[in-house]
C-alpha atoms as a PDB file:
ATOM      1  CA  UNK A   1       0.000   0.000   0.000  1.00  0.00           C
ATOM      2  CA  UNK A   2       1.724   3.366  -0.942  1.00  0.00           C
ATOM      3  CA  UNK A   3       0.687   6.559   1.391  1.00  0.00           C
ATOM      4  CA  UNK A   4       0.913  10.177   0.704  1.00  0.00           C
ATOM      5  CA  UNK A   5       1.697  12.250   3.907  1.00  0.00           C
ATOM      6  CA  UNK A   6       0.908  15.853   3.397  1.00  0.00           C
ATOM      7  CA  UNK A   7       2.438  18.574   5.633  1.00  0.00           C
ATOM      8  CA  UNK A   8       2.288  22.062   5.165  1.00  0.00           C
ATOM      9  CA  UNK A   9       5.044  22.876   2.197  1.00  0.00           C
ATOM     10  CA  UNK A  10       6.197  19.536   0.808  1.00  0.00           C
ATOM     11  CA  UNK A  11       4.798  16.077  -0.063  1.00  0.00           C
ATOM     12  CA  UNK A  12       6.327  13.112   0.904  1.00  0.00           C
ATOM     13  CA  UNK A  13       5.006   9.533  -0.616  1.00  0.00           C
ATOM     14  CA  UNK A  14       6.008   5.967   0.759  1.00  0.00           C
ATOM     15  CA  UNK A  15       7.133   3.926  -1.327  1.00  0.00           C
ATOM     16  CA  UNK A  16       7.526   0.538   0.732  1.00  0.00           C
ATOM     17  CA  UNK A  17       5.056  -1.659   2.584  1.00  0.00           C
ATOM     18  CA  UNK A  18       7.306  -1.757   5.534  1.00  0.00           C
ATOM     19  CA  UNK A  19       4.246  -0.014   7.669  1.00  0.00           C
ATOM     20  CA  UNK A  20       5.261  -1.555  10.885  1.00  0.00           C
ATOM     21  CA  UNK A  21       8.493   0.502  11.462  1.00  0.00           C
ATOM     22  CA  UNK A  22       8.489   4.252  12.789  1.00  0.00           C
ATOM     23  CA  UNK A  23      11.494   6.882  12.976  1.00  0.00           C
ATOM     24  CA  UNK A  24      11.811   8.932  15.770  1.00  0.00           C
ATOM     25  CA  UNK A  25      14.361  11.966  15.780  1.00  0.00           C
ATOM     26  CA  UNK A  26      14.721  15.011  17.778  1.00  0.00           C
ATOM     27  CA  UNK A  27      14.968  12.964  20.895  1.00  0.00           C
ATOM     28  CA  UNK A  28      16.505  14.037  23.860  1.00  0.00           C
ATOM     29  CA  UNK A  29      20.147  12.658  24.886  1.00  0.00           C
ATOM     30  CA  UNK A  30      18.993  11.582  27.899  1.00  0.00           C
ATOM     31  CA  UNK A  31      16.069   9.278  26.581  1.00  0.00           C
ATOM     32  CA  UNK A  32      17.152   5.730  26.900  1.00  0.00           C
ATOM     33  CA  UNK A  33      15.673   2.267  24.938  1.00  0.00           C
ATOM     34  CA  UNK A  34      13.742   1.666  28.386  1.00  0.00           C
ATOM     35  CA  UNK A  35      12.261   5.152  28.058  1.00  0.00           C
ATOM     36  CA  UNK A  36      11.079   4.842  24.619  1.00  0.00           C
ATOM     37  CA  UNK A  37       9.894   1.293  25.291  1.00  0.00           C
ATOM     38  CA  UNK A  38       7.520   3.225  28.319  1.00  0.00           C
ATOM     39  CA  UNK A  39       6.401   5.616  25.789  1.00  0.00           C
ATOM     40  CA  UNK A  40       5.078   3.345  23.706  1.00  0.00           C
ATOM     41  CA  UNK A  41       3.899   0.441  25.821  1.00  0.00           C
ATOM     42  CA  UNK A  42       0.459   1.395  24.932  1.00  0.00           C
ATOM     43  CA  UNK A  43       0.651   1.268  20.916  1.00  0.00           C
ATOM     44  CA  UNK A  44       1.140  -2.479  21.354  1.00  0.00           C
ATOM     45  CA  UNK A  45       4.018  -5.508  20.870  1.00  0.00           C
ATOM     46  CA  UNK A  46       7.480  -3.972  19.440  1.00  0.00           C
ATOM     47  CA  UNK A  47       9.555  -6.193  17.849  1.00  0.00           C
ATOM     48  CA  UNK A  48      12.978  -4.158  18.342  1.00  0.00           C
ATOM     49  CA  UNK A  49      14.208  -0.539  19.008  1.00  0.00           C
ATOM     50  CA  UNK A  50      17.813   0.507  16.874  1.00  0.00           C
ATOM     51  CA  UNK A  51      18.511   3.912  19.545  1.00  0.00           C
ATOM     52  CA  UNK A  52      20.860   5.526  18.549  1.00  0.00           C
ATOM     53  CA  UNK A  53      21.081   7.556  21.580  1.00  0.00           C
ATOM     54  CA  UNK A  54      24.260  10.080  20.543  1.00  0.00           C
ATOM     55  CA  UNK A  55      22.551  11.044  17.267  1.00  0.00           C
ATOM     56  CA  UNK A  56      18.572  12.077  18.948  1.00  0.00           C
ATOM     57  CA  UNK A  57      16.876   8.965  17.052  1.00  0.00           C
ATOM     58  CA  UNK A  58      15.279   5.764  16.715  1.00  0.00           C
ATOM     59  CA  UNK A  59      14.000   3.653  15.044  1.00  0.00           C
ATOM     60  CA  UNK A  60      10.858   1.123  16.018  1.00  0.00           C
ATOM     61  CA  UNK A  61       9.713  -1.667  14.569  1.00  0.00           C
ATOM     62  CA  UNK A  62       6.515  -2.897  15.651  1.00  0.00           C
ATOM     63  CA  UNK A  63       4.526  -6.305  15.841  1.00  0.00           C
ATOM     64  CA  UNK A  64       1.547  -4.879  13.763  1.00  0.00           C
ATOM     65  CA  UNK A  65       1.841  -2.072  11.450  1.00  0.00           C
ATOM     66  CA  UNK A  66      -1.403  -0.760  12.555  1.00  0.00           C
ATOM     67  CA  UNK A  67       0.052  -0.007  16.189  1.00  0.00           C
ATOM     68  CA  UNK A  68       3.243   1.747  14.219  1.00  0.00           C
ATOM     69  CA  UNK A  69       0.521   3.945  12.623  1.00  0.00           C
ATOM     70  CA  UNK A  70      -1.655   4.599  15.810  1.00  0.00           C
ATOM     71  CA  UNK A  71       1.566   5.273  17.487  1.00  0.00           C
ATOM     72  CA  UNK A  72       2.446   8.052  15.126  1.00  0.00           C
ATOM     73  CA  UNK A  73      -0.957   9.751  15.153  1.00  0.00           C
ATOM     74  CA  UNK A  74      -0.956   9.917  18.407  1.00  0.00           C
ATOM     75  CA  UNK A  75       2.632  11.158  19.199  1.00  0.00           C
ATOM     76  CA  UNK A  76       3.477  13.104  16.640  1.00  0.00           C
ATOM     77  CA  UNK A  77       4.494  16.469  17.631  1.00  0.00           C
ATOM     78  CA  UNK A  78       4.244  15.399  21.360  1.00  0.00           C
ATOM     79  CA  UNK A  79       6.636  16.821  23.956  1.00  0.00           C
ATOM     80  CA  UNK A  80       8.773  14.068  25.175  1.00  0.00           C
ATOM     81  CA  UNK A  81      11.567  15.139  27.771  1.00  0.00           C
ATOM     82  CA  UNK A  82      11.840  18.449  26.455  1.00  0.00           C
ATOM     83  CA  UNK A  83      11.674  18.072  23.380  1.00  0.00           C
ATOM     84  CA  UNK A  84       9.026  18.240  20.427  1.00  0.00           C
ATOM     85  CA  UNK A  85       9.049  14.199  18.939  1.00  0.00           C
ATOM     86  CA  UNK A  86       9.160  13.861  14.880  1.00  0.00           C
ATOM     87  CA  UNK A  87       7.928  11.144  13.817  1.00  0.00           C
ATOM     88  CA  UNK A  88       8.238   9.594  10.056  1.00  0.00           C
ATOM     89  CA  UNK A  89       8.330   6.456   8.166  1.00  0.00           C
ATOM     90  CA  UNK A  90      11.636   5.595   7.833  1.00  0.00           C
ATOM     91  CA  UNK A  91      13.673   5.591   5.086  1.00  0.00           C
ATOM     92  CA  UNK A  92      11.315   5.201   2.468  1.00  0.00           C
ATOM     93  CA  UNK A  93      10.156   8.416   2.678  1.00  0.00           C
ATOM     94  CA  UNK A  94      10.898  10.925  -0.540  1.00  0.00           C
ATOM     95  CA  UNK A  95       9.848  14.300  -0.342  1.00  0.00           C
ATOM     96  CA  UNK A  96       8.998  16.832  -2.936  1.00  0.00           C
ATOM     97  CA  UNK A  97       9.398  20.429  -1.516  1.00  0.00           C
ATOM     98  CA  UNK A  98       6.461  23.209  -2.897  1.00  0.00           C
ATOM     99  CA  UNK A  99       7.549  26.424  -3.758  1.00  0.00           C
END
């Protein structure tokens, strides 16, 4: 299933199925695997968490890719120690800017 995300100024399409995996950036140095794994507890099973703690990111792979997406509709833009959370599908994501 391809998705178009719209945001104010760009486009950005995905272009793999690989719906059960989230990126998370603009973390907090201080936020630890444990924390994250708190955080999103509620969204439902995760399969594994690459943190890479030095670099503000991570990325989650969940059981179910609907959890992934509940996850991001209901975090996105959230504060999360300090710091507003962006959330994207990960590397799959190409984005056309608007002028």
């Amino acid at each position: 299933m391809n998705m178009i995300l719209l945001r104010k100024g760009r486009c950005s399409m995905k272009i793999n199925d690989s719906d059960d995996k989230l990126f998370f950036g603009n973390l907090n140095y201080d936020v630890t695997e444990e924390d994250l794994r708190e955080m999103l507890l509620h969204f439902g099973d995760i399969v594994s968490i690459n943190h890479k703690q030095m670099k503000g990111s991570a990325i989650i792979h969940f059981a179910e890719p609907a959890d992934a997406e509940l996850a991001m509709k209901s975090l996105e833009d959230m504060d999360f120690f300090g710091r507003k959370l962006r959330i994207e599908w990960p590397d799959e994501i190409i984005s056309v800017e608007s002028n």
